[in-house]
C-alpha atoms as a PDB file:
ATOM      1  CA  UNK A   1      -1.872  -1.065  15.999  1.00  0.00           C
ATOM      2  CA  UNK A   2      -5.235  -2.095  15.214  1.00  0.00           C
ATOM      3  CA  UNK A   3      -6.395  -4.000  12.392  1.00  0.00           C
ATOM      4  CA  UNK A   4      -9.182  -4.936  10.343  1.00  0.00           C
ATOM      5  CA  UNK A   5     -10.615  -7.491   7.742  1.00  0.00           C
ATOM      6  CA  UNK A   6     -13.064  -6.401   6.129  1.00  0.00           C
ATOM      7  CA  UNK A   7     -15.623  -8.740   3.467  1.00  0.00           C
ATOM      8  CA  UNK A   8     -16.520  -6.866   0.813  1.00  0.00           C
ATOM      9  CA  UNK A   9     -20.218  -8.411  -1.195  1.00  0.00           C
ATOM     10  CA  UNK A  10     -20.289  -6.138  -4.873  1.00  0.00           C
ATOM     11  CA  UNK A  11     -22.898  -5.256  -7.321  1.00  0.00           C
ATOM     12  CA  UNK A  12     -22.394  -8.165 -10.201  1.00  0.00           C
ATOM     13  CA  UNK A  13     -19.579  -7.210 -12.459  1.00  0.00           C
ATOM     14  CA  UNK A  14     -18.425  -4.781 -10.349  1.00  0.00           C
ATOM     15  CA  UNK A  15     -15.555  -6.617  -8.650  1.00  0.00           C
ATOM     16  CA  UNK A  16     -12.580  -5.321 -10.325  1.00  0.00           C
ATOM     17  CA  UNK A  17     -13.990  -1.674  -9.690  1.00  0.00           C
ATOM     18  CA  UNK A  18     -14.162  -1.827  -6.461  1.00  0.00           C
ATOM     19  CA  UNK A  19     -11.291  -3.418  -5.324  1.00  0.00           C
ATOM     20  CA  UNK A  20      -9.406  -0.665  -7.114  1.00  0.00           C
ATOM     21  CA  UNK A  21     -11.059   2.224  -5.880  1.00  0.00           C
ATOM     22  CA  UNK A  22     -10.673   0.569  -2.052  1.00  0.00           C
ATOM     23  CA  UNK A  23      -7.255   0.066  -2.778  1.00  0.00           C
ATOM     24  CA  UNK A  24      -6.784   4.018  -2.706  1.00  0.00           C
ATOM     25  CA  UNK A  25      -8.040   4.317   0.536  1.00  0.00           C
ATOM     26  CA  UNK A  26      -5.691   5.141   3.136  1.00  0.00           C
ATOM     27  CA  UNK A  27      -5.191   2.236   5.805  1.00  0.00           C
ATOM     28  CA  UNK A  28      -5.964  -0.413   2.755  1.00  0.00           C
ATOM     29  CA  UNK A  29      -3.095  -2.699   3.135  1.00  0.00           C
ATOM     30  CA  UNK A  30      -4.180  -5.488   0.889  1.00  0.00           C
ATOM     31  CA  UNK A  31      -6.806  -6.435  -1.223  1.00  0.00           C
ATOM     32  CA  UNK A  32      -7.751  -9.457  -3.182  1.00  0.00           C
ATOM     33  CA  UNK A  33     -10.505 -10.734  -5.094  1.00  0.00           C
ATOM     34  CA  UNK A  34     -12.283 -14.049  -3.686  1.00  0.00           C
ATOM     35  CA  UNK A  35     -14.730 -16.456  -4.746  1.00  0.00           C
ATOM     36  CA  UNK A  36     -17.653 -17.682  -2.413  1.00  0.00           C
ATOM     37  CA  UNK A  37     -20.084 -15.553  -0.711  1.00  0.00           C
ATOM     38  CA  UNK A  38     -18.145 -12.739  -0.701  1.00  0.00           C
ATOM     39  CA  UNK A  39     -16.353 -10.729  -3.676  1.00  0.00           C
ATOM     40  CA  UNK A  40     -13.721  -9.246  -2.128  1.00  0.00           C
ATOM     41  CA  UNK A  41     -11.534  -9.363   1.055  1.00  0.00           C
ATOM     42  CA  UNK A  42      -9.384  -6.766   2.121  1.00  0.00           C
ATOM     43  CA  UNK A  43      -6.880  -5.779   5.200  1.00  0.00           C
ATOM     44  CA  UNK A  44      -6.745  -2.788   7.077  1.00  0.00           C
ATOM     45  CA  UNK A  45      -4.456  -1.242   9.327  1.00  0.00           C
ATOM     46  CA  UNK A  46      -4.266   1.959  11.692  1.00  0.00           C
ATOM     47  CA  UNK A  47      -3.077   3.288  14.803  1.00  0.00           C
ATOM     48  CA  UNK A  48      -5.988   2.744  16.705  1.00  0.00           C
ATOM     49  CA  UNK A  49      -9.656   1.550  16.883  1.00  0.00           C
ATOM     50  CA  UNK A  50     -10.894   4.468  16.010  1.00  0.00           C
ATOM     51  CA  UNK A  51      -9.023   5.325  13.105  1.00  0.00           C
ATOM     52  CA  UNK A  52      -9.777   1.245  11.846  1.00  0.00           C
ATOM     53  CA  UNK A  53     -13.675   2.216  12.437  1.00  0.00           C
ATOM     54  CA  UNK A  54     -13.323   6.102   9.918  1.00  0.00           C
ATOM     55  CA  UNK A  55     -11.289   4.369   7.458  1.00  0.00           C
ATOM     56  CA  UNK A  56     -14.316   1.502   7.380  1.00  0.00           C
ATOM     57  CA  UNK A  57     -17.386   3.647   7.985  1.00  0.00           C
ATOM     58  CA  UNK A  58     -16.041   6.545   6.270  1.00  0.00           C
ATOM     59  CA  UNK A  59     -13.611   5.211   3.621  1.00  0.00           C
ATOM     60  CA  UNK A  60     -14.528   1.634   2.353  1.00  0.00           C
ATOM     61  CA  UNK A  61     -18.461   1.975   3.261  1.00  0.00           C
ATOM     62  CA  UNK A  62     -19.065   4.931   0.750  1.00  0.00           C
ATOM     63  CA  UNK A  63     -17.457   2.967  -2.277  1.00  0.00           C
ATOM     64  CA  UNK A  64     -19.976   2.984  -5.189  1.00  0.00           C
ATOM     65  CA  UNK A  65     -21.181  -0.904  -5.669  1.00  0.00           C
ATOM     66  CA  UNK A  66     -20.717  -2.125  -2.539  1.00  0.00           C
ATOM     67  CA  UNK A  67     -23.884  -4.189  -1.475  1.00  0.00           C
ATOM     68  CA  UNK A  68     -22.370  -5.508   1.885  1.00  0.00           C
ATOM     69  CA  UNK A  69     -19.855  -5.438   4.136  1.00  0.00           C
ATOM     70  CA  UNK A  70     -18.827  -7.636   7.089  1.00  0.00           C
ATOM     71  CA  UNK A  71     -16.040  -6.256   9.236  1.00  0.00           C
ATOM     72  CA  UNK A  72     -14.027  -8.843  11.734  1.00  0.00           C
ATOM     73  CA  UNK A  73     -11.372  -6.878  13.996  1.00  0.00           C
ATOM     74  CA  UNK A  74      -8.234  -8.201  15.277  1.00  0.00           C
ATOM     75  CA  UNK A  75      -7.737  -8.837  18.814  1.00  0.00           C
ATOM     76  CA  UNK A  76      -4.508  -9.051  20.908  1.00  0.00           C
ATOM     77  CA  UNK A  77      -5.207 -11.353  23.958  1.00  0.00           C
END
């Protein structure tokens, strides 16, 4: 299983928005509202690498205002 945590930066006022419409992507397995540099900071899971990187590029990237995103990806050592 791979997964992913992925910071979220939002268009002001657009926090709530956006953490509902990534919340309906598939692979979203959490989502929460933060406060600091980023707005948002959410988990994602999937079977593989791959998958992690569509449901990231594909998925969470193409939410309307999202400004940034910062993805760090687990690793099993």
């Amino acid at each position: 299983m791979a997964v992913g945590f992925v910071l979220i930066t939002t268009e002001t006022g657009c926090e709530v928005e956006v953490r509902e419409s990534v919340s309906q992507i598939e692979g979203v397995v959490g989502q929460w509202i933060v406060f600091g540099p980023h707005d948002l900071f959410v988990k994602v899971e999937a079977d593989d690498e791959s998958e992690l990187t569509r449901c990231i590029v594909k998925g969470i990237r193409e939410v309307s205002g999202i400004i940034e995103t910062r993805t760090l990806i687990g690793a099993e050592i």
